[in-house]
PDB file of N, CA and C in Angstrom:
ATOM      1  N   UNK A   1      16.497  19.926   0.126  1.00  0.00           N
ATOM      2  CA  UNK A   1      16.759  18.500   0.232  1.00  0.00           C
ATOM      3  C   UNK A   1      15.474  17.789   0.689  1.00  0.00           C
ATOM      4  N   UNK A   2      15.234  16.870   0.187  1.00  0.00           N
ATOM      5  CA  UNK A   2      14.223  16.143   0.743  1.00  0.00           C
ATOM      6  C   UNK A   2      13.864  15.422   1.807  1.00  0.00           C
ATOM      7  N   UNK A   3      13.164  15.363   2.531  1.00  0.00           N
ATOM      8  CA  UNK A   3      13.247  14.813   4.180  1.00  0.00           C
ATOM      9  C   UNK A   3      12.649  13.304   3.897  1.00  0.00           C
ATOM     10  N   UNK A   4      13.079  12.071   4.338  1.00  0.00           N
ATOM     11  CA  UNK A   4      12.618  11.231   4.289  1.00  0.00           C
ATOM     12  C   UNK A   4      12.016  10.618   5.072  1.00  0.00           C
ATOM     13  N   UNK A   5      11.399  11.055   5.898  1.00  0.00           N
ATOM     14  CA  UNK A   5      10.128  10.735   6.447  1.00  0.00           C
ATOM     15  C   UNK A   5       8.586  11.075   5.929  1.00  0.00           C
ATOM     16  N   UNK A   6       8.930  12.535   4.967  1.00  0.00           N
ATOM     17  CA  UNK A   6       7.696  13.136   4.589  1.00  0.00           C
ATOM     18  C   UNK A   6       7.570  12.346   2.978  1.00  0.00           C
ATOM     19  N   UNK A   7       8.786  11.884   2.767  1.00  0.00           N
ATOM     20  CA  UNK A   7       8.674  11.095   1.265  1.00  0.00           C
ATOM     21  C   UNK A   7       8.085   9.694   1.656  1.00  0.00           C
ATOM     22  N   UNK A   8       8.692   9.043   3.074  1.00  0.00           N
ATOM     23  CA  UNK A   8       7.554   7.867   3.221  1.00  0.00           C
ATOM     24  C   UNK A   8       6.260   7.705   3.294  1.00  0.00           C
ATOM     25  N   UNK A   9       6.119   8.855   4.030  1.00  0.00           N
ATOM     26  CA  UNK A   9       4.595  10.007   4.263  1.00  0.00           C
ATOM     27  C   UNK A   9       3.634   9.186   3.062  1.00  0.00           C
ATOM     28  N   UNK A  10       4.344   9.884   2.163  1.00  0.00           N
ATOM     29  CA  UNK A  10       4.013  10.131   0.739  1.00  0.00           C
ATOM     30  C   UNK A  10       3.778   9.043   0.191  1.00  0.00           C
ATOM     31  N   UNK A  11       4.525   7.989   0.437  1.00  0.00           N
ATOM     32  CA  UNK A  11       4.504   6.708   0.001  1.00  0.00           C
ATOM     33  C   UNK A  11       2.936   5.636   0.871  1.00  0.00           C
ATOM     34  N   UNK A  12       3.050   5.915   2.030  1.00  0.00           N
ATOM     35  CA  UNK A  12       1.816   5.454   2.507  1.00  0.00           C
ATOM     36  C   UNK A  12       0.656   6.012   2.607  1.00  0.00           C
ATOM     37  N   UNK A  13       0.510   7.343   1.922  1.00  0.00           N
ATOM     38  CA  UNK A  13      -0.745   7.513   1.722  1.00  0.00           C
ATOM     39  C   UNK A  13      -1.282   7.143   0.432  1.00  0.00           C
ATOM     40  N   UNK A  14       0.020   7.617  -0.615  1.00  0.00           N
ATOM     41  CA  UNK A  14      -0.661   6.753  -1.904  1.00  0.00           C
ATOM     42  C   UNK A  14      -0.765   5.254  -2.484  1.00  0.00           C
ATOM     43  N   UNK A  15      -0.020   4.163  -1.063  1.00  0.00           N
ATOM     44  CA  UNK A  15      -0.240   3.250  -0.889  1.00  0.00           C
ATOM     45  C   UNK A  15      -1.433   2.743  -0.435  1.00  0.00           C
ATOM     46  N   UNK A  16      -1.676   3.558   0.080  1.00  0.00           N
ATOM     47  CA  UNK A  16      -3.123   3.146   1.161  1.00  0.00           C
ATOM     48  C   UNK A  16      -4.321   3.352  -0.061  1.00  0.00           C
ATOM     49  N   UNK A  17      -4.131   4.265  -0.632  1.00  0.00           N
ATOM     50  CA  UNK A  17      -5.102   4.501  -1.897  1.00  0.00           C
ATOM     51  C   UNK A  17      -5.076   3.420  -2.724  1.00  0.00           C
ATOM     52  N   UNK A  18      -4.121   2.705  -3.319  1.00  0.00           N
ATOM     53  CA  UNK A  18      -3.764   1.867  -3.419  1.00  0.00           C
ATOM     54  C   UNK A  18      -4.675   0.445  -3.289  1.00  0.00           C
ATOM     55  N   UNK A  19      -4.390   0.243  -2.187  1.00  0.00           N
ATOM     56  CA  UNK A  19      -5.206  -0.652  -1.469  1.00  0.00           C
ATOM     57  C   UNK A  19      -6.812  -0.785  -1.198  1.00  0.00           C
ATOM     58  N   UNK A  20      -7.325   0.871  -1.197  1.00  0.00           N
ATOM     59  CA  UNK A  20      -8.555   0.731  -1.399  1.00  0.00           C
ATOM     60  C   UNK A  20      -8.977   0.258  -2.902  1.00  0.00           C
ATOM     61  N   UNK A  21      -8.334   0.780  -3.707  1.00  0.00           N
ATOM     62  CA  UNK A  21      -8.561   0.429  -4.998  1.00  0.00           C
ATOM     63  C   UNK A  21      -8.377  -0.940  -5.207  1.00  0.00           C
ATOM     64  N   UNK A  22      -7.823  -1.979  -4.944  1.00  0.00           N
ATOM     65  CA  UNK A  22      -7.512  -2.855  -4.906  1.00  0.00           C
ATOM     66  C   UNK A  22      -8.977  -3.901  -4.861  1.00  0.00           C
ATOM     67  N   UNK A  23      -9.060  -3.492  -3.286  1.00  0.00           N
ATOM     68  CA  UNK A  23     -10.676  -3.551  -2.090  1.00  0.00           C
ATOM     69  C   UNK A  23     -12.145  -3.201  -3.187  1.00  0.00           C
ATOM     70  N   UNK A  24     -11.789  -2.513  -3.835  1.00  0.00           N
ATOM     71  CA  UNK A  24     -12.888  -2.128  -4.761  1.00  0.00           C
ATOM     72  C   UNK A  24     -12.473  -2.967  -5.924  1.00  0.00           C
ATOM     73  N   UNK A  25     -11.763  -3.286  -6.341  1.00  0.00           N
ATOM     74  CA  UNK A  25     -11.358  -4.640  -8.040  1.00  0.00           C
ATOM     75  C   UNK A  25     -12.189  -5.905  -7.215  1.00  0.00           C
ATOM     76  N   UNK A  26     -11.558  -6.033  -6.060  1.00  0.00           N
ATOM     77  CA  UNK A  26     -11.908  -7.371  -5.294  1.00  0.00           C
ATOM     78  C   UNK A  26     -13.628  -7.700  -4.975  1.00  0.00           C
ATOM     79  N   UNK A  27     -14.379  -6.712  -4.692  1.00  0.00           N
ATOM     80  CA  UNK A  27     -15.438  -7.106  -4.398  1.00  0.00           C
ATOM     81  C   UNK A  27     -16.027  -6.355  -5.657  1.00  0.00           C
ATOM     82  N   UNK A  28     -15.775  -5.800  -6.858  1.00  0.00           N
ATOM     83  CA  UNK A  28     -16.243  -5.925  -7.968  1.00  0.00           C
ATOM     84  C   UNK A  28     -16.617  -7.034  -8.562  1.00  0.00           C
ATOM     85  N   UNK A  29     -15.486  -8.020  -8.214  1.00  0.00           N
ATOM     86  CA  UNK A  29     -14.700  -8.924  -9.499  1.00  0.00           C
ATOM     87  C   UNK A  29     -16.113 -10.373  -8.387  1.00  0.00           C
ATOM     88  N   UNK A  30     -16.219  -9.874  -7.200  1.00  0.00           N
ATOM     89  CA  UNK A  30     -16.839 -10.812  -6.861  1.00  0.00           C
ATOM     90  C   UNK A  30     -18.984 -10.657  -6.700  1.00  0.00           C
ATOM     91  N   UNK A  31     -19.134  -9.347  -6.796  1.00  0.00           N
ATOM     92  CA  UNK A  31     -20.357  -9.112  -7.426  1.00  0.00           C
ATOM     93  C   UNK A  31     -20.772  -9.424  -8.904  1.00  0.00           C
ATOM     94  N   UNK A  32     -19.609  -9.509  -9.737  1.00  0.00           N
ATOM     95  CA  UNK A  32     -20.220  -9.489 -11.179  1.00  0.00           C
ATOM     96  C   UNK A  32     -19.415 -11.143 -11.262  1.00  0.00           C
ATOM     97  N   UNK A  33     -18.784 -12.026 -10.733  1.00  0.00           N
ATOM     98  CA  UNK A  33     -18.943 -13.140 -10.929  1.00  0.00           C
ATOM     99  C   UNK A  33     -17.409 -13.274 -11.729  1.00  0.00           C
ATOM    100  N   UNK A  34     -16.760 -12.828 -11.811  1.00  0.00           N
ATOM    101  CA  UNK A  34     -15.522 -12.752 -13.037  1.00  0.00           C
ATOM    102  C   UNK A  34     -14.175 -12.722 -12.237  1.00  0.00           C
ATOM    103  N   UNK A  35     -13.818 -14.080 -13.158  1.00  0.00           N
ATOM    104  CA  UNK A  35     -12.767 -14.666 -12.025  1.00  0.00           C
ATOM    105  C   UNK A  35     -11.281 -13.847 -12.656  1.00  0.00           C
ATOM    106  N   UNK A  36     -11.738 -13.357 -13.890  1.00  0.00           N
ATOM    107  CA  UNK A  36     -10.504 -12.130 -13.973  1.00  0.00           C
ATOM    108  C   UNK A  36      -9.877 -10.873 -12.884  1.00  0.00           C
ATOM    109  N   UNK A  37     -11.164 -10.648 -12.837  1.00  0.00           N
ATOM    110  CA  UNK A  37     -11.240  -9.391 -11.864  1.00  0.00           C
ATOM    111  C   UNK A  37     -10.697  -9.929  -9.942  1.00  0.00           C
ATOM    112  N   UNK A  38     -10.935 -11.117  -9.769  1.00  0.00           N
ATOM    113  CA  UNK A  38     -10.713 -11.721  -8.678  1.00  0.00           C
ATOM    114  C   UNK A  38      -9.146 -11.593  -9.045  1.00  0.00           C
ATOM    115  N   UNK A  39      -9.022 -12.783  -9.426  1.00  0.00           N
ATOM    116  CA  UNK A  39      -6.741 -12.253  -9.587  1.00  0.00           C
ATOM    117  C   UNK A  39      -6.612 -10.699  -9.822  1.00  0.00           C
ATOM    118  N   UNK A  40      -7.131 -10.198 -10.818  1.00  0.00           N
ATOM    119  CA  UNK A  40      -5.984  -8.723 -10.272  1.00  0.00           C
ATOM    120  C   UNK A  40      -6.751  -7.863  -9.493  1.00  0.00           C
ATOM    121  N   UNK A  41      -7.574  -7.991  -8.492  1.00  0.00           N
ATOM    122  CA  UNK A  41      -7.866  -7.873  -7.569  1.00  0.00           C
ATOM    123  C   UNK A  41      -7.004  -8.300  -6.206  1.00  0.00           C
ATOM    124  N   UNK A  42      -6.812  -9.747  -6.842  1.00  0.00           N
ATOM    125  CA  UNK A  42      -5.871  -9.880  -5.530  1.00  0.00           C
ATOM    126  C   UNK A  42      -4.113  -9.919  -5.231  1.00  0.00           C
ATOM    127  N   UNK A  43      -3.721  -9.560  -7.009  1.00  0.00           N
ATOM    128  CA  UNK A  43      -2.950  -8.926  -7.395  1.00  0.00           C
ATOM    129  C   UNK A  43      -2.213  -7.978  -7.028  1.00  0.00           C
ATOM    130  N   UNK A  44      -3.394  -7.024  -7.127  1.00  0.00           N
ATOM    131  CA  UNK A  44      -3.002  -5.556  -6.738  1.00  0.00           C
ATOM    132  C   UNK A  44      -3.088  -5.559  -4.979  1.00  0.00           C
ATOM    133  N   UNK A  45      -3.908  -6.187  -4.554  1.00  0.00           N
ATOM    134  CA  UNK A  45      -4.072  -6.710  -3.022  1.00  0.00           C
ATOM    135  C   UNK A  45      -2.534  -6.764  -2.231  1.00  0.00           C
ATOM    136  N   UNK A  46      -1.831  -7.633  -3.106  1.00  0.00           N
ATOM    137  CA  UNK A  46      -0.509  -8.098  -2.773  1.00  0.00           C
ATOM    138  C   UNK A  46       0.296  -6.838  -3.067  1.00  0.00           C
ATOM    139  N   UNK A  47       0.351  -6.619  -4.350  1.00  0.00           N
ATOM    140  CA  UNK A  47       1.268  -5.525  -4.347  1.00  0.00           C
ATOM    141  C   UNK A  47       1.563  -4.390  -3.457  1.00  0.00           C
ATOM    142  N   UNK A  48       0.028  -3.779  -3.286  1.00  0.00           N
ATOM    143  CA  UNK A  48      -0.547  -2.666  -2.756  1.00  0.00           C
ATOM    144  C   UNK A  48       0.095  -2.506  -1.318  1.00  0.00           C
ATOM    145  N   UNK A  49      -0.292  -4.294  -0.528  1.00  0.00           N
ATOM    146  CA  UNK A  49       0.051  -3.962   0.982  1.00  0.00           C
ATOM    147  C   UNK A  49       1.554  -4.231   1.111  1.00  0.00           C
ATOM    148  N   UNK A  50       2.238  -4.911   0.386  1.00  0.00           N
ATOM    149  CA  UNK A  50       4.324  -4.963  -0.108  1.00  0.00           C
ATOM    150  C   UNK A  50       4.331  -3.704  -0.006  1.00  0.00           C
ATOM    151  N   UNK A  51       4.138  -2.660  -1.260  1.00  0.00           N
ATOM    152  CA  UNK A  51       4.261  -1.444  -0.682  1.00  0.00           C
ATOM    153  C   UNK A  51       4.196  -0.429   0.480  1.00  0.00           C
ATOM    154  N   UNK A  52       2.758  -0.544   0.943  1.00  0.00           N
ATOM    155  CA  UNK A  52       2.953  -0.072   2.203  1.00  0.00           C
ATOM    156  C   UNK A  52       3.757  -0.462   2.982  1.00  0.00           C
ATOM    157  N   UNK A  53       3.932  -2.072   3.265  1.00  0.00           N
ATOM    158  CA  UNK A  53       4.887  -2.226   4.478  1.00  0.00           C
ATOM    159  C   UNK A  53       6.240  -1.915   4.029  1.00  0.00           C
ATOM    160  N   UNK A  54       6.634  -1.124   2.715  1.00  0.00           N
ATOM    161  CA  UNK A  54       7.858  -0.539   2.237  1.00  0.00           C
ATOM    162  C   UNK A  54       8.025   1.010   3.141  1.00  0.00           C
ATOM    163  N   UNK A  55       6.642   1.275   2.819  1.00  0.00           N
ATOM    164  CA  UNK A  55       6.654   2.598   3.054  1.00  0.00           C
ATOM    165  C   UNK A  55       7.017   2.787   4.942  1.00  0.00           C
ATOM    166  N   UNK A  56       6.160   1.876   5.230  1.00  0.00           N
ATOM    167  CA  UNK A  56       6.255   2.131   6.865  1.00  0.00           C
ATOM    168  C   UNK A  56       7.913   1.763   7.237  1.00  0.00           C
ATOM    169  N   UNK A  57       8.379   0.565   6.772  1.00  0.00           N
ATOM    170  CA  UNK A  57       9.859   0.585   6.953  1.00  0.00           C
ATOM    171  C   UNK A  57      11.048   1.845   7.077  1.00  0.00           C
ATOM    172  N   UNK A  58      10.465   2.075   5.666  1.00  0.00           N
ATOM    173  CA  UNK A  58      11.370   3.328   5.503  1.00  0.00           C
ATOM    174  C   UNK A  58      10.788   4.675   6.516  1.00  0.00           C
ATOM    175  N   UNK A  59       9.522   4.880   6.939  1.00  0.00           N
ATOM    176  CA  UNK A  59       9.227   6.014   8.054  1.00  0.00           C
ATOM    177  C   UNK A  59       9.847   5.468   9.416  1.00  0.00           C
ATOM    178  N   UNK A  60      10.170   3.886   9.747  1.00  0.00           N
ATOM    179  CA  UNK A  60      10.544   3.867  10.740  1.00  0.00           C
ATOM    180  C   UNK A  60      12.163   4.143  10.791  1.00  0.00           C
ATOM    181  N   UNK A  61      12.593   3.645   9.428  1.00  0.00           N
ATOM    182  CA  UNK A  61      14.334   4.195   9.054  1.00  0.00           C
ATOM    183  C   UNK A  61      14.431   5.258   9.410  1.00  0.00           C
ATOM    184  N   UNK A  62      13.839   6.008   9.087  1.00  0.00           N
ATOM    185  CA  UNK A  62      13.518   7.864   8.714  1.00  0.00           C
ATOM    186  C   UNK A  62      14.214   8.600  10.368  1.00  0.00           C
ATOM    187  N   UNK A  63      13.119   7.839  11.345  1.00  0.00           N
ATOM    188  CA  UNK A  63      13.568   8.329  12.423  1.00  0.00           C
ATOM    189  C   UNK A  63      14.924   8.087  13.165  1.00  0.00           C
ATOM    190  N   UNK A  64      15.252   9.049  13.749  1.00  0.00           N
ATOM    191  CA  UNK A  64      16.317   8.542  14.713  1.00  0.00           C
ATOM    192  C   UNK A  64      16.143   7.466  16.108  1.00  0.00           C
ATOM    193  N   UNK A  65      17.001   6.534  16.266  1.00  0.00           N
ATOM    194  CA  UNK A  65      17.151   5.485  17.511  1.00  0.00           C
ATOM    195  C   UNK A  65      16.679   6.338  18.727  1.00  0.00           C
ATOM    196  N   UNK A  66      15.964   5.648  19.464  1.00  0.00           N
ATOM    197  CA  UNK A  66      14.997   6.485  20.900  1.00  0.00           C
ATOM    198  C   UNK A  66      16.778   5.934  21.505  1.00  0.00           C
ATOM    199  N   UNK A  67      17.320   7.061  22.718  1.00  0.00           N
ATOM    200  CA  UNK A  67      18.501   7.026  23.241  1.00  0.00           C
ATOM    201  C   UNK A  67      18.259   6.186  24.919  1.00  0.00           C
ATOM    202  N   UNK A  68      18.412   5.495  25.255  1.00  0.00           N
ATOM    203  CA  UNK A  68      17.606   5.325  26.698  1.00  0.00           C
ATOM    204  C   UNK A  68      18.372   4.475  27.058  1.00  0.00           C
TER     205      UNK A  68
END
């Protein structure tokens, strides 16, 4: 069965990759002057960090309530 914490795991690291890639469209798009590359640069910007904060949601679901 799958544990869902190690599947959020999963989700924010290849989110985070994600995001660097993103970080790299963005200051591409702004070295070579091309206002294409700027939107899906900041595109993927948006998407990239939605996801992660998906991913972290669900690692904080994942765990059980601290009892205190």
């Amino acid at each position: 069965m799958n544990d869902p914490g190690r599947m959020a795991k999963r989700v924010i690291v290849t989110q985070s990759l994600s995001l660097a890639i993103a970080i790299a469209v963005l200051v591409w798009g702004t070295l070579s002057g091309k206002t294409a590359l700027l939107v899906l640069g900041f595109v993927l910007l948006v998407a990239a960090a939605a996801m992660l904060g998906v991913g972290v949601w669900l690692l904080r679901r994942s765990r059980p309530a601290p009892r205190g």
